[in-house]
PDB file of N, CA and C in Angstrom:
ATOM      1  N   UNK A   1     138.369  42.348 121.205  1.00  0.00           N
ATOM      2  CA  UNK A   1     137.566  42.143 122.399  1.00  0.00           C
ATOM      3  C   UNK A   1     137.402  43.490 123.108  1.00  0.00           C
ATOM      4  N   UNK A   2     136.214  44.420 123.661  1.00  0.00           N
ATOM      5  CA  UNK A   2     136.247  45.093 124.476  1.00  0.00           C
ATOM      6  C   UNK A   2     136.200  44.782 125.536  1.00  0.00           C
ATOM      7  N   UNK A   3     136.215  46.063 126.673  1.00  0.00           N
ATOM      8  CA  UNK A   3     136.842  45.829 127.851  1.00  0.00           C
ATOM      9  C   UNK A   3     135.031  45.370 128.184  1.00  0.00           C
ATOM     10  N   UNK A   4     134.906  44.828 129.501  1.00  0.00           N
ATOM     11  CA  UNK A   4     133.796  44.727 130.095  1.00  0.00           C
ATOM     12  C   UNK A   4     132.830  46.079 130.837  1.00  0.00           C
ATOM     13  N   UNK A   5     133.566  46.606 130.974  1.00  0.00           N
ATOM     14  CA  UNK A   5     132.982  48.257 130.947  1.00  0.00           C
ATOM     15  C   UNK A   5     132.193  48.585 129.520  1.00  0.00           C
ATOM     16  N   UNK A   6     132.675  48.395 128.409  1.00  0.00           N
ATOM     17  CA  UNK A   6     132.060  49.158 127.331  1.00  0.00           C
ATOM     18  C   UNK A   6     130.981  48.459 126.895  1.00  0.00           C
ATOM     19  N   UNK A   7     131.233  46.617 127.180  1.00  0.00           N
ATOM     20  CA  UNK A   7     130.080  45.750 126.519  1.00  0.00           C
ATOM     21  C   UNK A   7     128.858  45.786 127.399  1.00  0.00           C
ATOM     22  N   UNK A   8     128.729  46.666 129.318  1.00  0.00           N
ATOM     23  CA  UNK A   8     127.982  46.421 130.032  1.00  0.00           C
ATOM     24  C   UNK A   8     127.347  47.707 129.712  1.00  0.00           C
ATOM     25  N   UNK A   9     127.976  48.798 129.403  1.00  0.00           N
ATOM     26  CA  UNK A   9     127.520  50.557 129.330  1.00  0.00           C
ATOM     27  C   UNK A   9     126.307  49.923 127.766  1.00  0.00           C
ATOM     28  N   UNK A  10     127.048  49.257 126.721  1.00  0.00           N
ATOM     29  CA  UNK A  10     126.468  48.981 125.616  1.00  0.00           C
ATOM     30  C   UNK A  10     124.814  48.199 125.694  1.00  0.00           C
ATOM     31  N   UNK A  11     125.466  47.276 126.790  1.00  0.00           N
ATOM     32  CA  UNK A  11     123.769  46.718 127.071  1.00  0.00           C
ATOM     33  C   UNK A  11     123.134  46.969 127.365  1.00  0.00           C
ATOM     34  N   UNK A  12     123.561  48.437 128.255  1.00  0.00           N
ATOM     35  CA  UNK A  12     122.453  49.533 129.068  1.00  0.00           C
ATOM     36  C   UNK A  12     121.730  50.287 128.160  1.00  0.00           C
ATOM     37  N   UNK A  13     122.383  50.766 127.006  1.00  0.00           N
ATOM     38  CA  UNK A  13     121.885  51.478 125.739  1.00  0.00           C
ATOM     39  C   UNK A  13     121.100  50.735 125.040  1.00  0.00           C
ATOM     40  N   UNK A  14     121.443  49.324 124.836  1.00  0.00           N
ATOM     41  CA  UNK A  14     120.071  48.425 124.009  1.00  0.00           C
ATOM     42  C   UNK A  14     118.713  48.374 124.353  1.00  0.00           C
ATOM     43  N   UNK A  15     118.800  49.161 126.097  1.00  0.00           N
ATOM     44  CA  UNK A  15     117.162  48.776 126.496  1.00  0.00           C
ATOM     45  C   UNK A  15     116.546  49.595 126.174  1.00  0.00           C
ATOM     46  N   UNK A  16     117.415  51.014 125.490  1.00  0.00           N
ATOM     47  CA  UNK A  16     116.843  52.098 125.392  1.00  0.00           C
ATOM     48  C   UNK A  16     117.940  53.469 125.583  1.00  0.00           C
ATOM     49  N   UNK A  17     117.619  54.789 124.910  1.00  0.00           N
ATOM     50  CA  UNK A  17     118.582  56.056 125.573  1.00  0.00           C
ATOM     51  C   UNK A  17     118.492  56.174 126.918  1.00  0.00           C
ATOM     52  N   UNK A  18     119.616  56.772 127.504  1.00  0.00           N
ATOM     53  CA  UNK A  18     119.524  56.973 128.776  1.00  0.00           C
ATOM     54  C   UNK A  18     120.278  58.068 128.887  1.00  0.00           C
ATOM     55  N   UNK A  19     120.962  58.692 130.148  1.00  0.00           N
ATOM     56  CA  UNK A  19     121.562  59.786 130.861  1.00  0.00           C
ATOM     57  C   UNK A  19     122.637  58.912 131.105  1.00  0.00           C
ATOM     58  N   UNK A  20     123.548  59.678 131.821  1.00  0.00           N
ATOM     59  CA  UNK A  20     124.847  59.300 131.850  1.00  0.00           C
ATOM     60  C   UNK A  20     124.826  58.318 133.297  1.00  0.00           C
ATOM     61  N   UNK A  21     123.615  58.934 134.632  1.00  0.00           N
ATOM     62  CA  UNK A  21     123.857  58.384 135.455  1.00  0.00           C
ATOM     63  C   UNK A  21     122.373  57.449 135.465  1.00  0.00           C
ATOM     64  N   UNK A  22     121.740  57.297 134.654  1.00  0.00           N
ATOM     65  CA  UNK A  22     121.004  56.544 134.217  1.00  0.00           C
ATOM     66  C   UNK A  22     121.219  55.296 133.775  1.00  0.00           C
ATOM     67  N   UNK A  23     122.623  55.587 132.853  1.00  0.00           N
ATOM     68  CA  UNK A  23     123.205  54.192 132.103  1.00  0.00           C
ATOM     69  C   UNK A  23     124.009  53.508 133.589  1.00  0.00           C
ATOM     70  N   UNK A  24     124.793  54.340 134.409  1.00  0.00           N
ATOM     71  CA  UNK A  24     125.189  53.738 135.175  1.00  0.00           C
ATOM     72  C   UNK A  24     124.220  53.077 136.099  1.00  0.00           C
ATOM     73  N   UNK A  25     123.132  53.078 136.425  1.00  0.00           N
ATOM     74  CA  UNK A  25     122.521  52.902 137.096  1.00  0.00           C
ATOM     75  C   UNK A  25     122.205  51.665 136.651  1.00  0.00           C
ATOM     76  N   UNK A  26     121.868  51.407 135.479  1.00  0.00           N
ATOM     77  CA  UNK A  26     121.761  50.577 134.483  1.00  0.00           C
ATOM     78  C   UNK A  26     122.926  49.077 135.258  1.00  0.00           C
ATOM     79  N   UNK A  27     124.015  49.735 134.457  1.00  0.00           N
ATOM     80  CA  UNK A  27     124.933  48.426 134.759  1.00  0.00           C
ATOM     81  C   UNK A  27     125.129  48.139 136.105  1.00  0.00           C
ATOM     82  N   UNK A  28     125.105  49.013 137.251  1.00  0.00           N
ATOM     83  CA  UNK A  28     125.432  48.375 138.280  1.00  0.00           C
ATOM     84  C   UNK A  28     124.563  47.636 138.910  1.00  0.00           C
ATOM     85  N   UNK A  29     122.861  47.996 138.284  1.00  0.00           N
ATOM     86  CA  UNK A  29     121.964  46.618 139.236  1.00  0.00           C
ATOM     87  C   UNK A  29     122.465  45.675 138.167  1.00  0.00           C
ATOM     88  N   UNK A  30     122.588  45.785 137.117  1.00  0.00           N
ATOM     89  CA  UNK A  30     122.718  43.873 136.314  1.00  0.00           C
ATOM     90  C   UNK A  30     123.888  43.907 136.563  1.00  0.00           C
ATOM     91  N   UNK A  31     125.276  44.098 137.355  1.00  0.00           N
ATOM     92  CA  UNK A  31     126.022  43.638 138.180  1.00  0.00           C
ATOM     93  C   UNK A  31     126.279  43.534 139.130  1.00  0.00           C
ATOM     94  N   UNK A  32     125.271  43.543 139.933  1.00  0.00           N
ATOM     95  CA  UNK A  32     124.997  43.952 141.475  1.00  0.00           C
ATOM     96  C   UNK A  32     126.162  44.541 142.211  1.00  0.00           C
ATOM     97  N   UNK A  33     126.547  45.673 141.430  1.00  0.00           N
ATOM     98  CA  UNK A  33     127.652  46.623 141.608  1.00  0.00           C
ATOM     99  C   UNK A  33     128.980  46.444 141.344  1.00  0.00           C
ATOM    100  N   UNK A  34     129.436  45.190 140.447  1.00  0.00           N
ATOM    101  CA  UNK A  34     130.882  44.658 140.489  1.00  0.00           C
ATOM    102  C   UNK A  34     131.316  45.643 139.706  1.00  0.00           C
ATOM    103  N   UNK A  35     130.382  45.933 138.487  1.00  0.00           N
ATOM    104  CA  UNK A  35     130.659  46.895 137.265  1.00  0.00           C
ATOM    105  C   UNK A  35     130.154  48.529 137.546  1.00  0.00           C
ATOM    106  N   UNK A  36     131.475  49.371 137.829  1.00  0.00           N
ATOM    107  CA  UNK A  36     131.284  50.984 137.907  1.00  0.00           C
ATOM    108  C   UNK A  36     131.546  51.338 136.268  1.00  0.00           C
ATOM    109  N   UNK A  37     130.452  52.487 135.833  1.00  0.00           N
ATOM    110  CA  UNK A  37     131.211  52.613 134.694  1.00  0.00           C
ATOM    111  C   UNK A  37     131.431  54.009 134.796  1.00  0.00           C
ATOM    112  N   UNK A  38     131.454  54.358 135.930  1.00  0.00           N
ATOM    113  CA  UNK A  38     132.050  56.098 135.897  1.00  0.00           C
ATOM    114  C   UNK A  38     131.017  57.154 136.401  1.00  0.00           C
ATOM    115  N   UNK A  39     130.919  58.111 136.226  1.00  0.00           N
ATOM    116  CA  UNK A  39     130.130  59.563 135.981  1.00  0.00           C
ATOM    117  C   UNK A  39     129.256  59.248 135.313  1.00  0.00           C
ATOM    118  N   UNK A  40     129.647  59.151 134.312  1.00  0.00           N
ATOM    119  CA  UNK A  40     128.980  59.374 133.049  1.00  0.00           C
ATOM    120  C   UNK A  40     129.640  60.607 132.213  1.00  0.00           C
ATOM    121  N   UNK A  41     128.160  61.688 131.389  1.00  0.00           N
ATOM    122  CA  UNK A  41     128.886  62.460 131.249  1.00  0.00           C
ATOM    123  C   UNK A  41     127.967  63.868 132.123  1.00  0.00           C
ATOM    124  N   UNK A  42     127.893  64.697 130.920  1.00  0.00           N
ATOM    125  CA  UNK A  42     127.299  65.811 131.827  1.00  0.00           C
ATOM    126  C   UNK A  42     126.142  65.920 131.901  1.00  0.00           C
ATOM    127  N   UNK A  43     125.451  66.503 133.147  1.00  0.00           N
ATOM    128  CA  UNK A  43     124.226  65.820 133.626  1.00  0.00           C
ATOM    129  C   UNK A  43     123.033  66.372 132.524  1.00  0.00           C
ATOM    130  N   UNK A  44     121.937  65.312 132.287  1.00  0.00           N
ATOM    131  CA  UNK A  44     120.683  65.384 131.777  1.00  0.00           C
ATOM    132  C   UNK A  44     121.760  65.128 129.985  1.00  0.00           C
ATOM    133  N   UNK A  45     122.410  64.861 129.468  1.00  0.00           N
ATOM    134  CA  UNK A  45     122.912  64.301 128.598  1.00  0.00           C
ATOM    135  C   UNK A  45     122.621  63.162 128.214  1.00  0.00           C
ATOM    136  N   UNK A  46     121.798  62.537 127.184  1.00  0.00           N
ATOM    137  CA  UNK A  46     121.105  61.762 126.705  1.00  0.00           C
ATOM    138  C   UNK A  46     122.231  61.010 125.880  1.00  0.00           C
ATOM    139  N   UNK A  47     122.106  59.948 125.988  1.00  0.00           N
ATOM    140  CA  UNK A  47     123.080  58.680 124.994  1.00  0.00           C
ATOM    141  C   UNK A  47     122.385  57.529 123.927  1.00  0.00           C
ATOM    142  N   UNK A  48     122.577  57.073 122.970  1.00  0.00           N
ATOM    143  CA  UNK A  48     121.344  56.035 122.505  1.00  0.00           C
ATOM    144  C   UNK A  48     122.546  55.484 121.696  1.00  0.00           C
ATOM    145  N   UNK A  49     122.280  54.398 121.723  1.00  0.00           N
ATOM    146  CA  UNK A  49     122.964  53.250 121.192  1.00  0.00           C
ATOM    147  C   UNK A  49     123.124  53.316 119.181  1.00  0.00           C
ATOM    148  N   UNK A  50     124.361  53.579 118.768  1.00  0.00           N
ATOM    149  CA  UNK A  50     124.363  53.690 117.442  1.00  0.00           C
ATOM    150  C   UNK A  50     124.417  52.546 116.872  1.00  0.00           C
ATOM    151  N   UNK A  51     124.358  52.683 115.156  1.00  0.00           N
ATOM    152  CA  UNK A  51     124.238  51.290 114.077  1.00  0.00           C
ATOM    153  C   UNK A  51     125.419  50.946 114.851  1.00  0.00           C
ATOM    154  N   UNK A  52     126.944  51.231 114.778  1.00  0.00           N
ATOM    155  CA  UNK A  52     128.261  51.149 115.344  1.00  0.00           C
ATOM    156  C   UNK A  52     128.433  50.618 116.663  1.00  0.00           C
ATOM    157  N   UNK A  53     127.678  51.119 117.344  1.00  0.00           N
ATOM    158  CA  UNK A  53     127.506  50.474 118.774  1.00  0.00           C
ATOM    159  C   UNK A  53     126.901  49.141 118.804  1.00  0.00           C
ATOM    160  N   UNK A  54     126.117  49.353 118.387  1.00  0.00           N
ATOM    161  CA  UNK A  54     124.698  48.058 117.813  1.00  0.00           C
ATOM    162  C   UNK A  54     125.393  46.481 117.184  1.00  0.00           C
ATOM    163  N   UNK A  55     126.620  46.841 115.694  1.00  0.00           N
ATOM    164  CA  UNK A  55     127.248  46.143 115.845  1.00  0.00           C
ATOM    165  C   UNK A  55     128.195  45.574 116.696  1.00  0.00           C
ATOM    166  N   UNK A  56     129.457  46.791 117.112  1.00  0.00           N
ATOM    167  CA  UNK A  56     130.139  45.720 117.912  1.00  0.00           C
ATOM    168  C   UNK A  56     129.477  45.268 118.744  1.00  0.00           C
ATOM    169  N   UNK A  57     128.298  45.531 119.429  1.00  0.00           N
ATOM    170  CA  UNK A  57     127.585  44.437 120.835  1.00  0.00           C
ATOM    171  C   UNK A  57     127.336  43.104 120.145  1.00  0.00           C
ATOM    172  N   UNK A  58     126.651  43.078 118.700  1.00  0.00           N
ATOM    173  CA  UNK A  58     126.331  41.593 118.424  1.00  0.00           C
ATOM    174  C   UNK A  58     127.225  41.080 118.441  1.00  0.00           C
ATOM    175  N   UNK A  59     128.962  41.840 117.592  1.00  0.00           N
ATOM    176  CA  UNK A  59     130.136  40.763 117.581  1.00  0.00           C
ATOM    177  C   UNK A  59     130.360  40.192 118.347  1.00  0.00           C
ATOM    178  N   UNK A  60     130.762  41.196 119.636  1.00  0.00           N
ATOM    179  CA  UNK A  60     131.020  41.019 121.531  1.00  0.00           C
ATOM    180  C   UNK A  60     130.514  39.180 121.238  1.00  0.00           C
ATOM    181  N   UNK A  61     129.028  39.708 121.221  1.00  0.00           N
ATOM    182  CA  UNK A  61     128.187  38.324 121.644  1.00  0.00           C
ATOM    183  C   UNK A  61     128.486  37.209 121.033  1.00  0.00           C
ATOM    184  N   UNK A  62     128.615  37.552 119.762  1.00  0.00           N
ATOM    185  CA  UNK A  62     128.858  36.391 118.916  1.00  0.00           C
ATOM    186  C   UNK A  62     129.852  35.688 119.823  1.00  0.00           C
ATOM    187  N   UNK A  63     131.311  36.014 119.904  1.00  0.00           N
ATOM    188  CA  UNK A  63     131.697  35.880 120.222  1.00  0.00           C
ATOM    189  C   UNK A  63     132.196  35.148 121.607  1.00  0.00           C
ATOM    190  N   UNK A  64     131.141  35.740 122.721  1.00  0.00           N
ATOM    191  CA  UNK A  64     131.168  35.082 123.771  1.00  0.00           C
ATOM    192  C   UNK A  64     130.411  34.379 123.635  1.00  0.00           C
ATOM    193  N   UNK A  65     129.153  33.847 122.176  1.00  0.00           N
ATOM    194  CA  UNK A  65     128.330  32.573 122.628  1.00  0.00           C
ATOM    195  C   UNK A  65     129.265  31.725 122.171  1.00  0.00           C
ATOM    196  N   UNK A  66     130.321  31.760 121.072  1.00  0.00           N
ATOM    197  CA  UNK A  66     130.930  30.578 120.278  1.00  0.00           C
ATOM    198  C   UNK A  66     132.187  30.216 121.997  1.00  0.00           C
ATOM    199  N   UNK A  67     132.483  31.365 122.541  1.00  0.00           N
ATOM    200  CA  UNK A  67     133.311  30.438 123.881  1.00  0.00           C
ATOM    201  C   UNK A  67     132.662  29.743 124.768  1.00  0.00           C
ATOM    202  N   UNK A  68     131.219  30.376 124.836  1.00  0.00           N
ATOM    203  CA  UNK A  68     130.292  29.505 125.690  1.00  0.00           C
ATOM    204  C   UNK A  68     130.381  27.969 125.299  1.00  0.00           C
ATOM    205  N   UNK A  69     129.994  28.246 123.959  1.00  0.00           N
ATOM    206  CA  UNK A  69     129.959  27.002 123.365  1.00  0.00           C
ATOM    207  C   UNK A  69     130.518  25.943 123.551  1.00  0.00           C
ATOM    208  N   UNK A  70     132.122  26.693 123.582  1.00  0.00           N
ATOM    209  CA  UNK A  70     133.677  25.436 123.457  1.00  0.00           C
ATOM    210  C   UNK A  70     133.401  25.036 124.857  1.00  0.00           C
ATOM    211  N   UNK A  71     133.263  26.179 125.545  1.00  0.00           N
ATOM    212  CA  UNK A  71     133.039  25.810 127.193  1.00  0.00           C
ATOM    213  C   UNK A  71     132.296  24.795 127.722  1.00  0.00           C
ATOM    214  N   UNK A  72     131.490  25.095 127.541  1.00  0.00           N
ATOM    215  CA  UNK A  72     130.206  23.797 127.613  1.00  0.00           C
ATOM    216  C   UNK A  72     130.823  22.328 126.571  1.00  0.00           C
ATOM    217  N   UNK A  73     131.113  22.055 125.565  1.00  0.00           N
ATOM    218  CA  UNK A  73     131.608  21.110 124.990  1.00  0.00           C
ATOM    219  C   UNK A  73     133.125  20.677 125.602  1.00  0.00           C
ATOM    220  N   UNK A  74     132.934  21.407 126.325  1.00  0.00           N
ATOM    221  CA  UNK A  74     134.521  20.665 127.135  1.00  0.00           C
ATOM    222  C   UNK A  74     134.435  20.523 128.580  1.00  0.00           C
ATOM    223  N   UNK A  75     132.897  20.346 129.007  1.00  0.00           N
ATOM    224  CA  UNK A  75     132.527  20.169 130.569  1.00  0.00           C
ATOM    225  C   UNK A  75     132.707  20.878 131.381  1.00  0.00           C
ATOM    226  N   UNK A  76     133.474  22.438 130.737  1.00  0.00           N
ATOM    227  CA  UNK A  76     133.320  23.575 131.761  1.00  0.00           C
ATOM    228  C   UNK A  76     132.340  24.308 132.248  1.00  0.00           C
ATOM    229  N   UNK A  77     131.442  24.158 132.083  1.00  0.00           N
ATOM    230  CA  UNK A  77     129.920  25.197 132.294  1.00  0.00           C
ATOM    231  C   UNK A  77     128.869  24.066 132.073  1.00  0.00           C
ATOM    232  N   UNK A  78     127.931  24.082 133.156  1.00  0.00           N
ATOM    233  CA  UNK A  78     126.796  23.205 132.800  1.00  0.00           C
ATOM    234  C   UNK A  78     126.228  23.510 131.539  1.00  0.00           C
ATOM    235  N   UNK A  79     125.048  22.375 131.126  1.00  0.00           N
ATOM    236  CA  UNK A  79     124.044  22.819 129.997  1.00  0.00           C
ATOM    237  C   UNK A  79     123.111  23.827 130.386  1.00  0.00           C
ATOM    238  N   UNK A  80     122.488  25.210 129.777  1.00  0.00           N
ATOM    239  CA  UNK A  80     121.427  25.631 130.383  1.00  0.00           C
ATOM    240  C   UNK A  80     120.304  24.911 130.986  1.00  0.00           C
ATOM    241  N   UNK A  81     119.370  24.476 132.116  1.00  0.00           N
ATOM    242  CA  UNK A  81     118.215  23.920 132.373  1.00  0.00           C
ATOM    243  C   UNK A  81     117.462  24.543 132.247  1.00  0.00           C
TER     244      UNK A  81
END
């Protein structure tokens, strides 16, 4: 399992390369700031999401859809509407 820092920095990279304070910028509106992921690195430093990166995000997911799943089949989480 990664930490929630790396799977939110990771989703920032799927929309596209970014900068270091670009990516952050990234995760903290789709967490309306709960998620800091740092600096970054050094400025105008470009990042893009590798094959490596690319996979572990699908696992991540996999992963959290099959708990969604149990979740929802055990009346913890509504159905999507």
């Amino acid at each position: 399992m990664m930490t929630r820092r790396t799977f939110r920095i990771l989703l920032a990279l799927a929309e596209g390369p970014a900068h270091g304070y670009g990516i952050r910028g990234r995760v903290e509106e789709r967490t309306d700031g709960a998620v800091k992921p740092g600096s970054g690195g050094p400025p105008r430093r470009f990042y893009a999401l590798t094959d490596r990166g690319r996979a572990s995000l699908r696992a991540e997911l996999r992963r959290m859809e099959e708990a969604v799943t149990l979740a929802r089949s055990l009346d913890l989480l509504p159905e999507r509407s």
